[in-house]
PDB file of N, CA and C in Angstrom:
ATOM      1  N   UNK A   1      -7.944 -15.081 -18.439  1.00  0.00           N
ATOM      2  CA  UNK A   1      -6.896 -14.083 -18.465  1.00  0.00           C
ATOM      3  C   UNK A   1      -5.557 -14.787 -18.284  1.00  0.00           C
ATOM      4  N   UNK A   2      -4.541 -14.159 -19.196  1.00  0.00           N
ATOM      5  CA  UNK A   2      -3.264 -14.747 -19.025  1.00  0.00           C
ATOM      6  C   UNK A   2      -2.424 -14.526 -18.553  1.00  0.00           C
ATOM      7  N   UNK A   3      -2.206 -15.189 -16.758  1.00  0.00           N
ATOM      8  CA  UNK A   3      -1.181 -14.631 -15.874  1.00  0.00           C
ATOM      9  C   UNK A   3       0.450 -15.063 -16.377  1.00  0.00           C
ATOM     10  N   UNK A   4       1.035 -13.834 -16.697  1.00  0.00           N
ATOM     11  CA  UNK A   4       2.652 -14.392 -17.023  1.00  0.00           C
ATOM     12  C   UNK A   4       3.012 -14.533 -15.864  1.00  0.00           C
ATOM     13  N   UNK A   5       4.108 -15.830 -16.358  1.00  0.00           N
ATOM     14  CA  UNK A   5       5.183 -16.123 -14.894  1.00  0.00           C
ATOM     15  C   UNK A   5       6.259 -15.704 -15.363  1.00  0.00           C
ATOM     16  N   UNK A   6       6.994 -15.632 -13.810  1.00  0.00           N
ATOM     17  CA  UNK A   6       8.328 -15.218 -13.959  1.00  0.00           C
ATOM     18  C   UNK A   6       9.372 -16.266 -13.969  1.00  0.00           C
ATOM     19  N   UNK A   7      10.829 -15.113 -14.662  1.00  0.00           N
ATOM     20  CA  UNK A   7      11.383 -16.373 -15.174  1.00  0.00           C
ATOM     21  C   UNK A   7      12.555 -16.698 -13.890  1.00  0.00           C
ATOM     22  N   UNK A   8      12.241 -16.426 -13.289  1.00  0.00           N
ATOM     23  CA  UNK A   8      12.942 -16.252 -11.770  1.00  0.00           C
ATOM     24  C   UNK A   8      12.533 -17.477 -10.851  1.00  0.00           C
ATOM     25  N   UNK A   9      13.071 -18.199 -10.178  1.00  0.00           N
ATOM     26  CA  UNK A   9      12.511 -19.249  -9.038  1.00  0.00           C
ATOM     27  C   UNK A   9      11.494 -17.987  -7.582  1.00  0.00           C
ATOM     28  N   UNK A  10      10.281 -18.630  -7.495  1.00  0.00           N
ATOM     29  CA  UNK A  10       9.685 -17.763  -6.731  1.00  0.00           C
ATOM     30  C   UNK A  10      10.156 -17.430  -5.026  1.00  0.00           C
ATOM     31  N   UNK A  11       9.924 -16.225  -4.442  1.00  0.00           N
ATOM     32  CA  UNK A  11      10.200 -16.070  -3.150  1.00  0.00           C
ATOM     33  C   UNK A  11       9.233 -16.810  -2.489  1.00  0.00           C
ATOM     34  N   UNK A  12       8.831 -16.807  -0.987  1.00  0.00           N
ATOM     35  CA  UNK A  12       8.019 -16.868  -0.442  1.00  0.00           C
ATOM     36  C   UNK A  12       6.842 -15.421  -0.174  1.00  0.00           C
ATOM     37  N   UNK A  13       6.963 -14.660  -0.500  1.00  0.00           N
ATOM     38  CA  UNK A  13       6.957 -13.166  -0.334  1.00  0.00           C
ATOM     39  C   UNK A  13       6.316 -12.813  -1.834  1.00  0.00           C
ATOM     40  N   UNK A  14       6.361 -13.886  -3.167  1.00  0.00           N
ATOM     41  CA  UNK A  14       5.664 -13.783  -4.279  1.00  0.00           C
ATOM     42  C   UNK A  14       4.208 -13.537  -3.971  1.00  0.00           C
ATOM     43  N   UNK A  15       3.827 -12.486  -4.365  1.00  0.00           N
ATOM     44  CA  UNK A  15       1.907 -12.654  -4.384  1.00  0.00           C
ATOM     45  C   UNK A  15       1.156 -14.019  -5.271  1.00  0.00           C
ATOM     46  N   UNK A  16       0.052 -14.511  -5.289  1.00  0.00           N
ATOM     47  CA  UNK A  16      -0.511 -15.360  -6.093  1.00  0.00           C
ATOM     48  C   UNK A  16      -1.049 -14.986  -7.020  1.00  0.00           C
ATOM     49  N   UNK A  17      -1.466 -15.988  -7.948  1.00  0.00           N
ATOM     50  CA  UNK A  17      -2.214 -15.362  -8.988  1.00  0.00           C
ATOM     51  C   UNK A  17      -3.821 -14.411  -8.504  1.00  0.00           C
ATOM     52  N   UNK A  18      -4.357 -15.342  -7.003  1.00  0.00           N
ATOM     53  CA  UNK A  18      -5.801 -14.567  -7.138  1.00  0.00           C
ATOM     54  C   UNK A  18      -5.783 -13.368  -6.858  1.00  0.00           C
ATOM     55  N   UNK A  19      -3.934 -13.102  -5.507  1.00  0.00           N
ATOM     56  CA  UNK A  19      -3.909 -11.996  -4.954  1.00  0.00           C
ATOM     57  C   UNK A  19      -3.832 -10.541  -5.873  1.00  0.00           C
ATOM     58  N   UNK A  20      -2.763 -11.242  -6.810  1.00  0.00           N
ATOM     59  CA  UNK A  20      -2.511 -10.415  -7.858  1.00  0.00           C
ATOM     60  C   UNK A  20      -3.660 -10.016  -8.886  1.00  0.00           C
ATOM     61  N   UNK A  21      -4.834 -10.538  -9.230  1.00  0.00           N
ATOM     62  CA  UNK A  21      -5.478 -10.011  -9.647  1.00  0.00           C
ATOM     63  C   UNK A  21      -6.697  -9.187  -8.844  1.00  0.00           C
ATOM     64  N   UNK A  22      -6.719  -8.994  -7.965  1.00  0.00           N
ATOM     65  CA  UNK A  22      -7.968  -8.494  -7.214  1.00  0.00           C
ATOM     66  C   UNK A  22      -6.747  -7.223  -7.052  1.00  0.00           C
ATOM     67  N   UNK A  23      -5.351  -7.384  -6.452  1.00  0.00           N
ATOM     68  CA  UNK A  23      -5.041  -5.716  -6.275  1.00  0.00           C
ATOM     69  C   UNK A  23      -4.520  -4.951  -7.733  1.00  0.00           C
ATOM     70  N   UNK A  24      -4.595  -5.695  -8.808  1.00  0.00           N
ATOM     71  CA  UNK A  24      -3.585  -5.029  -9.844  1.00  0.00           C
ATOM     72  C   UNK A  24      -4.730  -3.321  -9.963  1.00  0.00           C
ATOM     73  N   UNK A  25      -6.244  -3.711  -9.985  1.00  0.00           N
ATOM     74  CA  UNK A  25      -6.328  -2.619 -10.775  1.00  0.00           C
ATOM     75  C   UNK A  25      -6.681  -1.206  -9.972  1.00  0.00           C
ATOM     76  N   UNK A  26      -6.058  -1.816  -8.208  1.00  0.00           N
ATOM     77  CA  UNK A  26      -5.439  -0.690  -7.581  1.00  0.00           C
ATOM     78  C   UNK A  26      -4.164  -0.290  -7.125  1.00  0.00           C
ATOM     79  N   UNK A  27      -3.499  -1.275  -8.149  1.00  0.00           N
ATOM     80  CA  UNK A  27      -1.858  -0.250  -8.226  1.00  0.00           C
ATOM     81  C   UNK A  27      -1.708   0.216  -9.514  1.00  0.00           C
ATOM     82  N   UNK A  28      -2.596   0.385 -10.568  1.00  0.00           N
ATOM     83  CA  UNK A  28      -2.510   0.839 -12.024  1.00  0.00           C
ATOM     84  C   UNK A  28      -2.301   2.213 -12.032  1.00  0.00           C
ATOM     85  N   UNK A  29      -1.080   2.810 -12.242  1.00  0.00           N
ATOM     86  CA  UNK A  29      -1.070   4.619 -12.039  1.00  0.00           C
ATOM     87  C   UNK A  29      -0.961   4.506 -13.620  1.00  0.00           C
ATOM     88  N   UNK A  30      -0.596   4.074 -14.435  1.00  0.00           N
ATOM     89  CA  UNK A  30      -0.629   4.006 -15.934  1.00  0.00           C
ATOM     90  C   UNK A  30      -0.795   2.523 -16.300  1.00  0.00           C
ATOM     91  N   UNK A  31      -0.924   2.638 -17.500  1.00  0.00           N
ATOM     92  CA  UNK A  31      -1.755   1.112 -18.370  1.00  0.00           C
ATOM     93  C   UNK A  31      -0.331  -0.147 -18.222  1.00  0.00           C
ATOM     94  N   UNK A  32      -0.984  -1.481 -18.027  1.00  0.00           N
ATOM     95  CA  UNK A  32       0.243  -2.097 -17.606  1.00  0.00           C
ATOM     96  C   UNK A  32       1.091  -2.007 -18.712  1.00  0.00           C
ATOM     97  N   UNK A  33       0.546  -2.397 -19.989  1.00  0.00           N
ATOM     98  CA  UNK A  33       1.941  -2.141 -21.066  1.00  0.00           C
ATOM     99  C   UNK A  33       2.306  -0.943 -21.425  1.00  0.00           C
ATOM    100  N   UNK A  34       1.771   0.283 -21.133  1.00  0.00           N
ATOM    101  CA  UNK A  34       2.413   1.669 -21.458  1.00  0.00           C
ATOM    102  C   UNK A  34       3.978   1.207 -21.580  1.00  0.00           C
ATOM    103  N   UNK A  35       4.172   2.224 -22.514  1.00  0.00           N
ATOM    104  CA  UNK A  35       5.469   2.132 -23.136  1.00  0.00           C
ATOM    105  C   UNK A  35       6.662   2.812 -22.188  1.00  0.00           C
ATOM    106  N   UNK A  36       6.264   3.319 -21.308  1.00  0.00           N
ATOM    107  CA  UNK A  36       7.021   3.690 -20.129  1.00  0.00           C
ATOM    108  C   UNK A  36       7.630   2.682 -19.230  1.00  0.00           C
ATOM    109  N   UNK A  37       6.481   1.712 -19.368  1.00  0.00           N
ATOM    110  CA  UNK A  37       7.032   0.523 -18.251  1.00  0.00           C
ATOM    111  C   UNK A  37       7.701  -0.603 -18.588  1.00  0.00           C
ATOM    112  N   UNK A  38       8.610  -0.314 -17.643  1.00  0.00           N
ATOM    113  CA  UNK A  38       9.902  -1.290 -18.456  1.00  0.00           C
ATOM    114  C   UNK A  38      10.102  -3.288 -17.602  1.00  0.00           C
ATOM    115  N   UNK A  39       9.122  -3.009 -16.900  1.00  0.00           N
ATOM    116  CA  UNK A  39       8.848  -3.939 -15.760  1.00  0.00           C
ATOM    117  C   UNK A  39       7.935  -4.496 -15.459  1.00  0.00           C
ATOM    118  N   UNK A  40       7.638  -6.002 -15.318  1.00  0.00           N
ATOM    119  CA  UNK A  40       5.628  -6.195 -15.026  1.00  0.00           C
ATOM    120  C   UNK A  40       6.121  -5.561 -14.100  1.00  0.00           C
ATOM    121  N   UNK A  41       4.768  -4.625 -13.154  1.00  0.00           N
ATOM    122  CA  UNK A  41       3.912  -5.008 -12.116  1.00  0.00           C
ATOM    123  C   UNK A  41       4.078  -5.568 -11.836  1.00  0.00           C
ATOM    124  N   UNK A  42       3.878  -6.768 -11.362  1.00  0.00           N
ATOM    125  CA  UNK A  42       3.956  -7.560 -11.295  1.00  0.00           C
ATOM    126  C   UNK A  42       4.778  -8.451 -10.185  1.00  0.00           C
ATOM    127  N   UNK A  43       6.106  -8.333 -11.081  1.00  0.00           N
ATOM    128  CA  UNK A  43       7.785  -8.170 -10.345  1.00  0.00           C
ATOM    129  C   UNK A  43       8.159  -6.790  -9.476  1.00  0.00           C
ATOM    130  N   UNK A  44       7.402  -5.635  -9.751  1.00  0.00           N
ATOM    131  CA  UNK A  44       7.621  -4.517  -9.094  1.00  0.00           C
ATOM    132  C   UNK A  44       6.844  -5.006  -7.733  1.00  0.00           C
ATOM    133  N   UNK A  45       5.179  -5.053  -7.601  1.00  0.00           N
ATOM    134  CA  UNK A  45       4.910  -5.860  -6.707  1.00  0.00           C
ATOM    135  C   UNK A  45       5.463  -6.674  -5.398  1.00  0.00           C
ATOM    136  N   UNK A  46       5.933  -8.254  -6.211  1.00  0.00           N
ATOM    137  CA  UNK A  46       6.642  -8.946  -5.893  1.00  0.00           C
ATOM    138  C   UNK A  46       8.065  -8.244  -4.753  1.00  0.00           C
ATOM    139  N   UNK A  47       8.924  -7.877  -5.601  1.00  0.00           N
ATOM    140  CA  UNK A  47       9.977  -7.236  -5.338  1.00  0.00           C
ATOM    141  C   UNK A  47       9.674  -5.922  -3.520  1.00  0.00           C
ATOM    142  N   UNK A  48       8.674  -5.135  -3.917  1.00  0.00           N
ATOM    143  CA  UNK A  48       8.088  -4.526  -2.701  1.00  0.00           C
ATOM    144  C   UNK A  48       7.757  -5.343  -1.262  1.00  0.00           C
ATOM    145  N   UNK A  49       7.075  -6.671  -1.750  1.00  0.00           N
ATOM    146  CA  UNK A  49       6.685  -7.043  -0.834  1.00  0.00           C
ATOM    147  C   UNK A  49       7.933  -8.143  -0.367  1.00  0.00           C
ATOM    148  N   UNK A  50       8.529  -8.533  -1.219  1.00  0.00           N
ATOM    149  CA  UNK A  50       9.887  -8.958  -0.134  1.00  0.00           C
ATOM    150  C   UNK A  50      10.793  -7.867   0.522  1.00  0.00           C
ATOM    151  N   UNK A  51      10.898  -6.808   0.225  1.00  0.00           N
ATOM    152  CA  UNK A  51      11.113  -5.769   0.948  1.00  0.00           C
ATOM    153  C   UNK A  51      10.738  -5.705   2.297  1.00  0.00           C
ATOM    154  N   UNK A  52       8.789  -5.809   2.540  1.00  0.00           N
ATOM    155  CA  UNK A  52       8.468  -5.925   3.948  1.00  0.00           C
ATOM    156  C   UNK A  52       8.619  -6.923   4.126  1.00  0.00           C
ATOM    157  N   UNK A  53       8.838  -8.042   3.880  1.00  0.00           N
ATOM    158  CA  UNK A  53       8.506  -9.129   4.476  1.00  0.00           C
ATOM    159  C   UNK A  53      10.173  -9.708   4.867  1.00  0.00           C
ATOM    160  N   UNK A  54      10.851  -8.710   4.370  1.00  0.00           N
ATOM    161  CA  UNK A  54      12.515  -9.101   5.339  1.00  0.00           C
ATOM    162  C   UNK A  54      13.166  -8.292   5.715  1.00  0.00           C
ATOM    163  N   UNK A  55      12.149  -7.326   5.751  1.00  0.00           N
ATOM    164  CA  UNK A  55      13.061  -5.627   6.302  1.00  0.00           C
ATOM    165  C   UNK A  55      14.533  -5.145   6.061  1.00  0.00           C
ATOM    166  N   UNK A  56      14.589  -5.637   4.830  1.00  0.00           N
ATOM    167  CA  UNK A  56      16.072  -5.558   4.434  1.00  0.00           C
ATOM    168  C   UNK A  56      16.102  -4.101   3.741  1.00  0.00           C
ATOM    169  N   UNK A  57      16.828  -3.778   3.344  1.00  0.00           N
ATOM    170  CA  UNK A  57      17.285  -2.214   2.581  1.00  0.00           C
ATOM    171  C   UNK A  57      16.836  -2.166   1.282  1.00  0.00           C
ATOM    172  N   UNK A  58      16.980  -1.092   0.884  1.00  0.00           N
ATOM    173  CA  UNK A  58      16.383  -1.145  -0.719  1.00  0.00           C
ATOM    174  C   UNK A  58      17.080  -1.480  -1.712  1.00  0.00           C
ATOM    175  N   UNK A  59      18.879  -1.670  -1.190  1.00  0.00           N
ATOM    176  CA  UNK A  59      19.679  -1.339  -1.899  1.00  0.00           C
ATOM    177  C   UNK A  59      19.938  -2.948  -1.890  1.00  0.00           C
ATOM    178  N   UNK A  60      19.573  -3.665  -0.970  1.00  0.00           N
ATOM    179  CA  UNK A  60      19.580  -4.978  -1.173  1.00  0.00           C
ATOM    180  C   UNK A  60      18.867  -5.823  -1.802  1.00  0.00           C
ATOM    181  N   UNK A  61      17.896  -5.260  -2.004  1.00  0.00           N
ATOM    182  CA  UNK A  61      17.023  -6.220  -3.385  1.00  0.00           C
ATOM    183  C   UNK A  61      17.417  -7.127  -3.902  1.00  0.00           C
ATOM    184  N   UNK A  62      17.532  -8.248  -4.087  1.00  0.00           N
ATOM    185  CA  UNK A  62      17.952  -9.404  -5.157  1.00  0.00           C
ATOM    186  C   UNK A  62      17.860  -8.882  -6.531  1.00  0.00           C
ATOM    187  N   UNK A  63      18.852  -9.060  -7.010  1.00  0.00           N
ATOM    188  CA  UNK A  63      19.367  -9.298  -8.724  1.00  0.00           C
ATOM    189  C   UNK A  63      18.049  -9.638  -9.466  1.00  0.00           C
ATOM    190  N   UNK A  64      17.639 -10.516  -9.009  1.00  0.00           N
ATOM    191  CA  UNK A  64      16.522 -11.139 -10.366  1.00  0.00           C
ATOM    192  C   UNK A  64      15.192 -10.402  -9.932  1.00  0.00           C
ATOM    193  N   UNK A  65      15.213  -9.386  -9.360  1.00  0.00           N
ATOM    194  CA  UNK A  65      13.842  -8.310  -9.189  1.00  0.00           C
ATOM    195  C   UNK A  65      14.415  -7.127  -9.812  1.00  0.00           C
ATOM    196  N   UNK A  66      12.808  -6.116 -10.722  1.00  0.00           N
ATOM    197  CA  UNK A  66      13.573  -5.129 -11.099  1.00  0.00           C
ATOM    198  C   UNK A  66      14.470  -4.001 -10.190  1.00  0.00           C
ATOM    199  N   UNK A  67      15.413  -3.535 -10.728  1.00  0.00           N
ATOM    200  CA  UNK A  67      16.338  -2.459 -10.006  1.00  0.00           C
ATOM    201  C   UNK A  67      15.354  -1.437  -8.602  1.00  0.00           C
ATOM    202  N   UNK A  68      16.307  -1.755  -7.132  1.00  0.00           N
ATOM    203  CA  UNK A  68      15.310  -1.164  -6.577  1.00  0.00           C
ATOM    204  C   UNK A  68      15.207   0.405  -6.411  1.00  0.00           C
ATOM    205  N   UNK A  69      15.841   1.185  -7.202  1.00  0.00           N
ATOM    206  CA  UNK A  69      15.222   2.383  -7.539  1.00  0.00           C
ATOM    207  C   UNK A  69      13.799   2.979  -8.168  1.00  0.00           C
ATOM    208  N   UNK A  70      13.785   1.933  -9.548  1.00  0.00           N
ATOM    209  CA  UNK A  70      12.435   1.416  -9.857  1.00  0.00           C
ATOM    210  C   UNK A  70      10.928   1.026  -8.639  1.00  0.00           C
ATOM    211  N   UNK A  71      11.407   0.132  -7.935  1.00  0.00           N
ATOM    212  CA  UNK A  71      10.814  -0.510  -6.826  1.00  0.00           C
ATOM    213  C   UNK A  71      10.327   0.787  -6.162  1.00  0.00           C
ATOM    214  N   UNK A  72      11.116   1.004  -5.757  1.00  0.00           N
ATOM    215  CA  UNK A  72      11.068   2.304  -4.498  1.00  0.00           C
ATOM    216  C   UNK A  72      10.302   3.915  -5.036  1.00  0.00           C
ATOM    217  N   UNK A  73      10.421   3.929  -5.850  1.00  0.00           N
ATOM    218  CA  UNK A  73       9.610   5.313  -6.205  1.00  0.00           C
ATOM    219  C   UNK A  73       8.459   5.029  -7.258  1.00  0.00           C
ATOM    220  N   UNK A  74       8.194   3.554  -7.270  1.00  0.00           N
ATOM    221  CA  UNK A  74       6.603   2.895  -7.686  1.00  0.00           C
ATOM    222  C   UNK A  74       6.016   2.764  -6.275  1.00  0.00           C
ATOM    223  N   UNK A  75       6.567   2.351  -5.310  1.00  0.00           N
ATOM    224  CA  UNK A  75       5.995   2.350  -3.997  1.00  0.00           C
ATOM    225  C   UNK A  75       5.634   3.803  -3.480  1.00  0.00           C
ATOM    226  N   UNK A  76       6.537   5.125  -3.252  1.00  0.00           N
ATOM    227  CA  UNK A  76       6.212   6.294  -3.301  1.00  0.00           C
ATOM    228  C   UNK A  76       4.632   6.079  -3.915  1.00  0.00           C
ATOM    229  N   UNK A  77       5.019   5.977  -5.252  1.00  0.00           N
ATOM    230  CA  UNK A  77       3.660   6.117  -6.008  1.00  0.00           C
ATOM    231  C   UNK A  77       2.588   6.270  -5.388  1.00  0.00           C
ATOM    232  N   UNK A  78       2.476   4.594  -5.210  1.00  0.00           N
ATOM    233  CA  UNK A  78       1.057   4.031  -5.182  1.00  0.00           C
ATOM    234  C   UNK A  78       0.913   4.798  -3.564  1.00  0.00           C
ATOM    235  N   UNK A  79       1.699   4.983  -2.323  1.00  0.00           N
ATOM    236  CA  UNK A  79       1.209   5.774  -1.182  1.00  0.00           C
ATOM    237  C   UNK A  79       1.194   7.407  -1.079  1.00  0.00           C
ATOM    238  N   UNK A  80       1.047   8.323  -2.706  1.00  0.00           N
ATOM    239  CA  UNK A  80       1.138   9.231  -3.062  1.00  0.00           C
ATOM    240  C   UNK A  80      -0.422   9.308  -3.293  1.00  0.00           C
ATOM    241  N   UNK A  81      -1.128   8.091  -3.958  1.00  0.00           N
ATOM    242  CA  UNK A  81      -2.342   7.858  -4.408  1.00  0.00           C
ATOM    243  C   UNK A  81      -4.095   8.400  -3.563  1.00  0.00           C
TER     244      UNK A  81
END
């Protein structure tokens, strides 16, 4: 299987490839390439978990993660599930 990388220098707070595949196909609320999604997983992921892991705001997100509005109501999501 072909894990894409990002084109971003990684956090510490990046998941791995094994992590990332054992949880993807319980954050799947729609198909990863559905035409809706404008973002891997992936980076949405990513992006969440530097969130906890620096207890910073949502509004602070780093630039090179998707927009954290995006972030934040995929997280809703998946604890809607």
């Amino acid at each position: 299987m072909l894990i894409l990388r990002m084109s971003r220098r990684p956090y510490p707070s990046d998941v791995d490839d094994e992590t990332y595949l054992f949880m993807r196909p319980y954050l799947l609320l729609a198909p990863e390439h559905h035409p809706a999604r404008k973002y891997p997983l992936r980076e949405v992921l990513n992006a969440a978990l530097w969130i906890a892991r620096t207890g910073s705001q949502w509004a602070y997100l780093p630039h090179d993660f998707p927009p954290y509005k995006i972030v934040h109501q995929q997280v809703l999501r998946w604890f809607e599930q």
